[in-house]
PDB file of N, CA and C in Angstrom:
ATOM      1  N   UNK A   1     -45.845 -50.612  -8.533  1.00  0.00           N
ATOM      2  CA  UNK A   1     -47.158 -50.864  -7.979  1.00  0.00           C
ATOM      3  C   UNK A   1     -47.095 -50.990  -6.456  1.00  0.00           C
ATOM      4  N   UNK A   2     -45.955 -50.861  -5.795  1.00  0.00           N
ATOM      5  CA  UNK A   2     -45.681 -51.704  -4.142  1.00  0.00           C
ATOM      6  C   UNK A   2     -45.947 -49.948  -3.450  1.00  0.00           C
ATOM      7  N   UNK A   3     -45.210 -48.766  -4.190  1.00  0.00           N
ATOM      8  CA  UNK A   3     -45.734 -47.631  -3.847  1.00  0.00           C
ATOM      9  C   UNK A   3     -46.922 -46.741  -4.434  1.00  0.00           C
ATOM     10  N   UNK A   4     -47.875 -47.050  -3.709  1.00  0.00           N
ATOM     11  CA  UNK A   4     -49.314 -46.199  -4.713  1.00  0.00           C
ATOM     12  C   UNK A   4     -49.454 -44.857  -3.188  1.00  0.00           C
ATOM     13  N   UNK A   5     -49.749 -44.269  -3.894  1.00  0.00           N
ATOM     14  CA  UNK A   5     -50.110 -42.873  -2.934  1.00  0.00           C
ATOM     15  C   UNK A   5     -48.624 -42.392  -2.457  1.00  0.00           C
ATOM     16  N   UNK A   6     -47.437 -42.873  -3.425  1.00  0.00           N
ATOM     17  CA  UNK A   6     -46.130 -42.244  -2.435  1.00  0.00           C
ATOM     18  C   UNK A   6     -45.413 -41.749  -4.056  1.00  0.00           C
ATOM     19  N   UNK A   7     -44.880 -40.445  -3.973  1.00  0.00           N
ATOM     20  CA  UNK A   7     -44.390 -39.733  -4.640  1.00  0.00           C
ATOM     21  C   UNK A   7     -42.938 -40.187  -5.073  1.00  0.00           C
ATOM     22  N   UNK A   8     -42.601 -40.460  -6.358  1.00  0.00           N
ATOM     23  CA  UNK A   8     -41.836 -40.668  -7.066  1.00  0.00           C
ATOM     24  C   UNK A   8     -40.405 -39.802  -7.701  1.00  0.00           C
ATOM     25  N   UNK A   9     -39.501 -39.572  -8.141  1.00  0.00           N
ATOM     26  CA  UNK A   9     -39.123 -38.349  -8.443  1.00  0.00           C
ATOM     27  C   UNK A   9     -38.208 -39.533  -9.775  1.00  0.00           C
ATOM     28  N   UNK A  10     -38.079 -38.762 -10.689  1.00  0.00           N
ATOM     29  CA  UNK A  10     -37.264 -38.944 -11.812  1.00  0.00           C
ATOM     30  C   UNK A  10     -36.671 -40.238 -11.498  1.00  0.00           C
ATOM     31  N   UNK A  11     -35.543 -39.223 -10.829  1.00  0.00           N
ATOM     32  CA  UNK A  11     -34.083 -40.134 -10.629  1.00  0.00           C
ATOM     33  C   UNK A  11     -34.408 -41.224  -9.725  1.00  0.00           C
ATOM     34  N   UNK A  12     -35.237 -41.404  -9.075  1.00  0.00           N
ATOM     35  CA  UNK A  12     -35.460 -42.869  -8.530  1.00  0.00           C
ATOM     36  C   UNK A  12     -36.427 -44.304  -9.737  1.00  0.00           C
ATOM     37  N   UNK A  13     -36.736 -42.752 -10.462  1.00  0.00           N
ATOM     38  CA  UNK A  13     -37.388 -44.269 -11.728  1.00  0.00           C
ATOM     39  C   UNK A  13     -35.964 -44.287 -12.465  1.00  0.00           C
ATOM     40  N   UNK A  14     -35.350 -43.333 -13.224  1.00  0.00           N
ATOM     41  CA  UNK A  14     -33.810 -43.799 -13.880  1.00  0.00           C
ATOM     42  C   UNK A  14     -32.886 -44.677 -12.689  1.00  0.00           C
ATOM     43  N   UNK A  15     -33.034 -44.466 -11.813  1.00  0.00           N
ATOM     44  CA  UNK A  15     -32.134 -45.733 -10.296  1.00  0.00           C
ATOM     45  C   UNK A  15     -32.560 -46.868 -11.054  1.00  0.00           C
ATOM     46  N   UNK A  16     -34.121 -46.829 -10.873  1.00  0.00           N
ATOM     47  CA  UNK A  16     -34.438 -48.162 -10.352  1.00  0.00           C
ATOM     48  C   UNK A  16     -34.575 -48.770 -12.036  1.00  0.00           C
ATOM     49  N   UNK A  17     -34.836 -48.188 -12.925  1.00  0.00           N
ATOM     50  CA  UNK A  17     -34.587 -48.698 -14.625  1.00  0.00           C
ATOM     51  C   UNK A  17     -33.442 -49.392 -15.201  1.00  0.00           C
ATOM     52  N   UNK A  18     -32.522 -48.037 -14.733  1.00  0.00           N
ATOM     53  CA  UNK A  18     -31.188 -48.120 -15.395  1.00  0.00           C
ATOM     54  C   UNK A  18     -29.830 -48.474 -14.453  1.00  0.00           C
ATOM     55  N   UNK A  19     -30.525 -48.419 -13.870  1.00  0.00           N
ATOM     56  CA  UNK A  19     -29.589 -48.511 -12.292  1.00  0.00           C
ATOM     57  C   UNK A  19     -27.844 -47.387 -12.833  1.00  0.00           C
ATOM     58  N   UNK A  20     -26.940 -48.021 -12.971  1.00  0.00           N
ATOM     59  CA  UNK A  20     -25.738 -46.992 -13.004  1.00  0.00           C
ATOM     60  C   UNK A  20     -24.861 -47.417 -14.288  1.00  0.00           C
ATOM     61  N   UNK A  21     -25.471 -48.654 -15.186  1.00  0.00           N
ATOM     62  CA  UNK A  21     -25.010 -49.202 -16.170  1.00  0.00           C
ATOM     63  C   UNK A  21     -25.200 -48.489 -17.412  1.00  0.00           C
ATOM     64  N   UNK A  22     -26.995 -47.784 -17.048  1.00  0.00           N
ATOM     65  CA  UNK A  22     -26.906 -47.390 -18.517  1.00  0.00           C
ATOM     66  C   UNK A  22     -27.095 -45.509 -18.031  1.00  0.00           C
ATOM     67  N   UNK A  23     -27.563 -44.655 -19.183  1.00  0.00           N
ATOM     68  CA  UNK A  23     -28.072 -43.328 -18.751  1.00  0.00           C
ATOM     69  C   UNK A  23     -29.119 -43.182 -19.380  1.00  0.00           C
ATOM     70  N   UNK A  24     -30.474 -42.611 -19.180  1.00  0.00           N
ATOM     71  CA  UNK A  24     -31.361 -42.179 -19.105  1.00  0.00           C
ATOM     72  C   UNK A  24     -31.722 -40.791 -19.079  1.00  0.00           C
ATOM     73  N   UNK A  25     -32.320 -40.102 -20.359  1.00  0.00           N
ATOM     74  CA  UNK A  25     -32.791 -38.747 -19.603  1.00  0.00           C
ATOM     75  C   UNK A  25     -34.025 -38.458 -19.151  1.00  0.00           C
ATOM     76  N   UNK A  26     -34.184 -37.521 -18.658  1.00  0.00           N
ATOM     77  CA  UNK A  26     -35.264 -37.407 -17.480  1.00  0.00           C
ATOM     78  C   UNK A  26     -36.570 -36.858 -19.110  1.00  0.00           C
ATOM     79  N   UNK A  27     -36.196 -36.674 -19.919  1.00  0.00           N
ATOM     80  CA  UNK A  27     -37.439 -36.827 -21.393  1.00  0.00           C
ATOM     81  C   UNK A  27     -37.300 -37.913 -21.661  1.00  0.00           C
ATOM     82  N   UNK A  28     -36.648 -39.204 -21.485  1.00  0.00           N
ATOM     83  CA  UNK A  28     -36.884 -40.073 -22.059  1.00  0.00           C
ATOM     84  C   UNK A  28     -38.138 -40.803 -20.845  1.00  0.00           C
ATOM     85  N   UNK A  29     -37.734 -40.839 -19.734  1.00  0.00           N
ATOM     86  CA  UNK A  29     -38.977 -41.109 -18.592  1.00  0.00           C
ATOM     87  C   UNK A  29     -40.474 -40.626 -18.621  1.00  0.00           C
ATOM     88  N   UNK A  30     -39.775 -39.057 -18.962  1.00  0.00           N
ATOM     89  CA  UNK A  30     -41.714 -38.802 -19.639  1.00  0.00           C
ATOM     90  C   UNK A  30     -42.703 -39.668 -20.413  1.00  0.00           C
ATOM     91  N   UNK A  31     -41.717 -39.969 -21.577  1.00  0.00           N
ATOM     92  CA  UNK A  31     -41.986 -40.708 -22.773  1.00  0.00           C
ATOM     93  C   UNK A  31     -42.593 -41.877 -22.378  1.00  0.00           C
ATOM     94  N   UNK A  32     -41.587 -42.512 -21.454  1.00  0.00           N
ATOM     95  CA  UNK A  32     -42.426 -43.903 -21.498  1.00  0.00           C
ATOM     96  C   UNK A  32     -43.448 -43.582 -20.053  1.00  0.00           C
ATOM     97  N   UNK A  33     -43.449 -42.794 -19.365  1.00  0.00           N
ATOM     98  CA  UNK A  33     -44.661 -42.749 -18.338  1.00  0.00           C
ATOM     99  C   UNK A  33     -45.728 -42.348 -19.578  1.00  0.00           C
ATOM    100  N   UNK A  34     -45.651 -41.712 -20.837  1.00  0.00           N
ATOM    101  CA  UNK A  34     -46.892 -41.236 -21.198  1.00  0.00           C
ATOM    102  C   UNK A  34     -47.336 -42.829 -21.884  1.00  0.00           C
ATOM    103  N   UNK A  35     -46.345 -43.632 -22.371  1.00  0.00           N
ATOM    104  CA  UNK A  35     -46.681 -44.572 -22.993  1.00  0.00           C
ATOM    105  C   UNK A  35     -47.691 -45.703 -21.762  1.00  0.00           C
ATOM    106  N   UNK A  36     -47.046 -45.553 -20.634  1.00  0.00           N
ATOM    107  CA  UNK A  36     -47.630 -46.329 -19.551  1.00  0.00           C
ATOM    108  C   UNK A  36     -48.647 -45.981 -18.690  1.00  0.00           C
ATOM    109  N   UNK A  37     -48.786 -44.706 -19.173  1.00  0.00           N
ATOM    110  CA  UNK A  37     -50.563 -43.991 -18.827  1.00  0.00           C
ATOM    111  C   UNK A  37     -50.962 -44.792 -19.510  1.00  0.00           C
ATOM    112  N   UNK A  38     -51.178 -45.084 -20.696  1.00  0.00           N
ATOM    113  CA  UNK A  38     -52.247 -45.444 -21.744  1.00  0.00           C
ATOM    114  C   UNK A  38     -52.360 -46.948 -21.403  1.00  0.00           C
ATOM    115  N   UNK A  39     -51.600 -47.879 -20.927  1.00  0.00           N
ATOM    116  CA  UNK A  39     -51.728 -49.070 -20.550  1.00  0.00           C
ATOM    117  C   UNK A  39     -52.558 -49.489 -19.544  1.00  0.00           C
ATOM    118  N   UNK A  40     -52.029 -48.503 -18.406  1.00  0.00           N
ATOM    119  CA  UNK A  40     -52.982 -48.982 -17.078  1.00  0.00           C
ATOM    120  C   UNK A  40     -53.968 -48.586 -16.909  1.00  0.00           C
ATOM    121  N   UNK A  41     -54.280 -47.278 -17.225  1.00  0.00           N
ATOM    122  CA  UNK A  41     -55.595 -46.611 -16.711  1.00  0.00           C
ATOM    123  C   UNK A  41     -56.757 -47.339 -17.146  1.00  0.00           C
ATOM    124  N   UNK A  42     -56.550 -48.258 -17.968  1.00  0.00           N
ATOM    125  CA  UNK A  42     -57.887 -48.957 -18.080  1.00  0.00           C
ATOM    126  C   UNK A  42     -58.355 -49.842 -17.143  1.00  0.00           C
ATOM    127  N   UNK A  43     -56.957 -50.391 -16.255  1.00  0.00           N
ATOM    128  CA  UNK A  43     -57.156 -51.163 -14.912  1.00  0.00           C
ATOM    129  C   UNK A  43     -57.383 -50.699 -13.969  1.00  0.00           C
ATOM    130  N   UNK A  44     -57.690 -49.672 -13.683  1.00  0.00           N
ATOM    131  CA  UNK A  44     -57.998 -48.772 -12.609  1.00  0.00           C
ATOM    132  C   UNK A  44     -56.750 -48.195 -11.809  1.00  0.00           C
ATOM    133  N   UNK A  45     -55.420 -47.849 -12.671  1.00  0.00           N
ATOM    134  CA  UNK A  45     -54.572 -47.267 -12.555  1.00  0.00           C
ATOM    135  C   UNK A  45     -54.251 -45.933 -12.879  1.00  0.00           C
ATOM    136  N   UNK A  46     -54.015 -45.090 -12.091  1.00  0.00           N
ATOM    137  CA  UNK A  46     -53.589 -43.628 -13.091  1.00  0.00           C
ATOM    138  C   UNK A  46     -52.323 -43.120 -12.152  1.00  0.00           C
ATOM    139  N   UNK A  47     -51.264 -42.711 -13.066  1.00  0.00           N
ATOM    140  CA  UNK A  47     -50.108 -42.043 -12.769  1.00  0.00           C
ATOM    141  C   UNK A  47     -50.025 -40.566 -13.276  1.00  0.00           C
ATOM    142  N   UNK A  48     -50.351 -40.463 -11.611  1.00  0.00           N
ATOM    143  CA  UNK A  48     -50.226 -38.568 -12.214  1.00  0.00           C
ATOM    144  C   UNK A  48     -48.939 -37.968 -11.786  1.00  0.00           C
ATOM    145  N   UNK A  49     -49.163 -36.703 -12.503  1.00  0.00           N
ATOM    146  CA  UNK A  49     -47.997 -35.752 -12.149  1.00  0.00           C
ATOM    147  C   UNK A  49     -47.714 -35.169 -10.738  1.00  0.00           C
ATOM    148  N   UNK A  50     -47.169 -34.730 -10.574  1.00  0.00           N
ATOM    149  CA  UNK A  50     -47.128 -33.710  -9.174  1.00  0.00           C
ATOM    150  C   UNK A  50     -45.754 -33.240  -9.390  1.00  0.00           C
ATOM    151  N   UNK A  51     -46.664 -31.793  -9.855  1.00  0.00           N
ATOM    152  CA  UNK A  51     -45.834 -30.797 -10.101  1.00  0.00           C
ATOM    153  C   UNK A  51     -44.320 -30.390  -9.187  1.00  0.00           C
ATOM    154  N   UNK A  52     -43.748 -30.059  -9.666  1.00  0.00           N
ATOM    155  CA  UNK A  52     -42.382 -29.828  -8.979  1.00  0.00           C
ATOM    156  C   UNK A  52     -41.531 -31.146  -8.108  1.00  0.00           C
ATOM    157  N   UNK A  53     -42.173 -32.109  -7.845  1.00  0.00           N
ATOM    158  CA  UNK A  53     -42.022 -33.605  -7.198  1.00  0.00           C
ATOM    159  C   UNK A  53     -42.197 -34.864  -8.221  1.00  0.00           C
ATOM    160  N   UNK A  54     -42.746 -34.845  -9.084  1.00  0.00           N
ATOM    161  CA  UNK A  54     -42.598 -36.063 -10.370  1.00  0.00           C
ATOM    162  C   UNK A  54     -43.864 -36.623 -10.350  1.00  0.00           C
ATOM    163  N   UNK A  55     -43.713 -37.839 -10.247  1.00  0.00           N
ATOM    164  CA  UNK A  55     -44.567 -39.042 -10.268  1.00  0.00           C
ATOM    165  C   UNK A  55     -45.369 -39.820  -9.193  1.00  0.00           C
ATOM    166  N   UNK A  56     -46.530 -40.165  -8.844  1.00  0.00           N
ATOM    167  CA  UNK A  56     -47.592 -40.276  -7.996  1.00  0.00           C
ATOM    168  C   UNK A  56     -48.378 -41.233  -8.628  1.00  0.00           C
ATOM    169  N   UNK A  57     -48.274 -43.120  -8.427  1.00  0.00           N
ATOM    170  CA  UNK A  57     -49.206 -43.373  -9.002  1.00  0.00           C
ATOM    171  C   UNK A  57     -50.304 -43.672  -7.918  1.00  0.00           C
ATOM    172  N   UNK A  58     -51.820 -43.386  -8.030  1.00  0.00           N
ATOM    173  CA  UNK A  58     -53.438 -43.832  -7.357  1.00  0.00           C
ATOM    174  C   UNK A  58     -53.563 -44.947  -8.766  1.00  0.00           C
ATOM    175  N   UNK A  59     -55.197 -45.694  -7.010  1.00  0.00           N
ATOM    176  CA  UNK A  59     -55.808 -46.197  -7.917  1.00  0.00           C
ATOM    177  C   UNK A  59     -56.885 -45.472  -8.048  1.00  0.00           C
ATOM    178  N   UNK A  60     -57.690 -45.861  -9.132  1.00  0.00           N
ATOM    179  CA  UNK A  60     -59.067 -44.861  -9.165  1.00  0.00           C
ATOM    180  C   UNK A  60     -60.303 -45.706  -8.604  1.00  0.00           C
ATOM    181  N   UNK A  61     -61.367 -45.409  -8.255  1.00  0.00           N
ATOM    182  CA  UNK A  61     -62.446 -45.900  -7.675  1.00  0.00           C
ATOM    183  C   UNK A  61     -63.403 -46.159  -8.648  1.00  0.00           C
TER     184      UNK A  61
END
């Protein structure tokens, strides 16, 4: 939530998850971003895609 409007990429959500203890694949991150769409957007959160660059979360108005 500390970066909204700043672009995300995979491996900095598996960094910052799993840090170097565990492994993560970059489908398992989908998975739970799709699970964590469905949570926030009702708060006026949405995490979108951006293609070829990852993850981008806005708030909505």
């Amino acid at each position: 939530m500390m970066r909204v409007d700043v672009v995300v990429s995979k491996a900095e959500i598996i960094q910052a998850v799993a840090g170097d203890k565990e492994e993560l694949s970059p489908n398992a991150i989908e998975v739970y971003m799709s699970r964590l769409r469905t949570k926030v957007e009702p708060a006026g959160v949405r995490i979108r895609t951006v293609r070829g660059f990852d993850y981008m979360l806005e708030e909505t108005p």
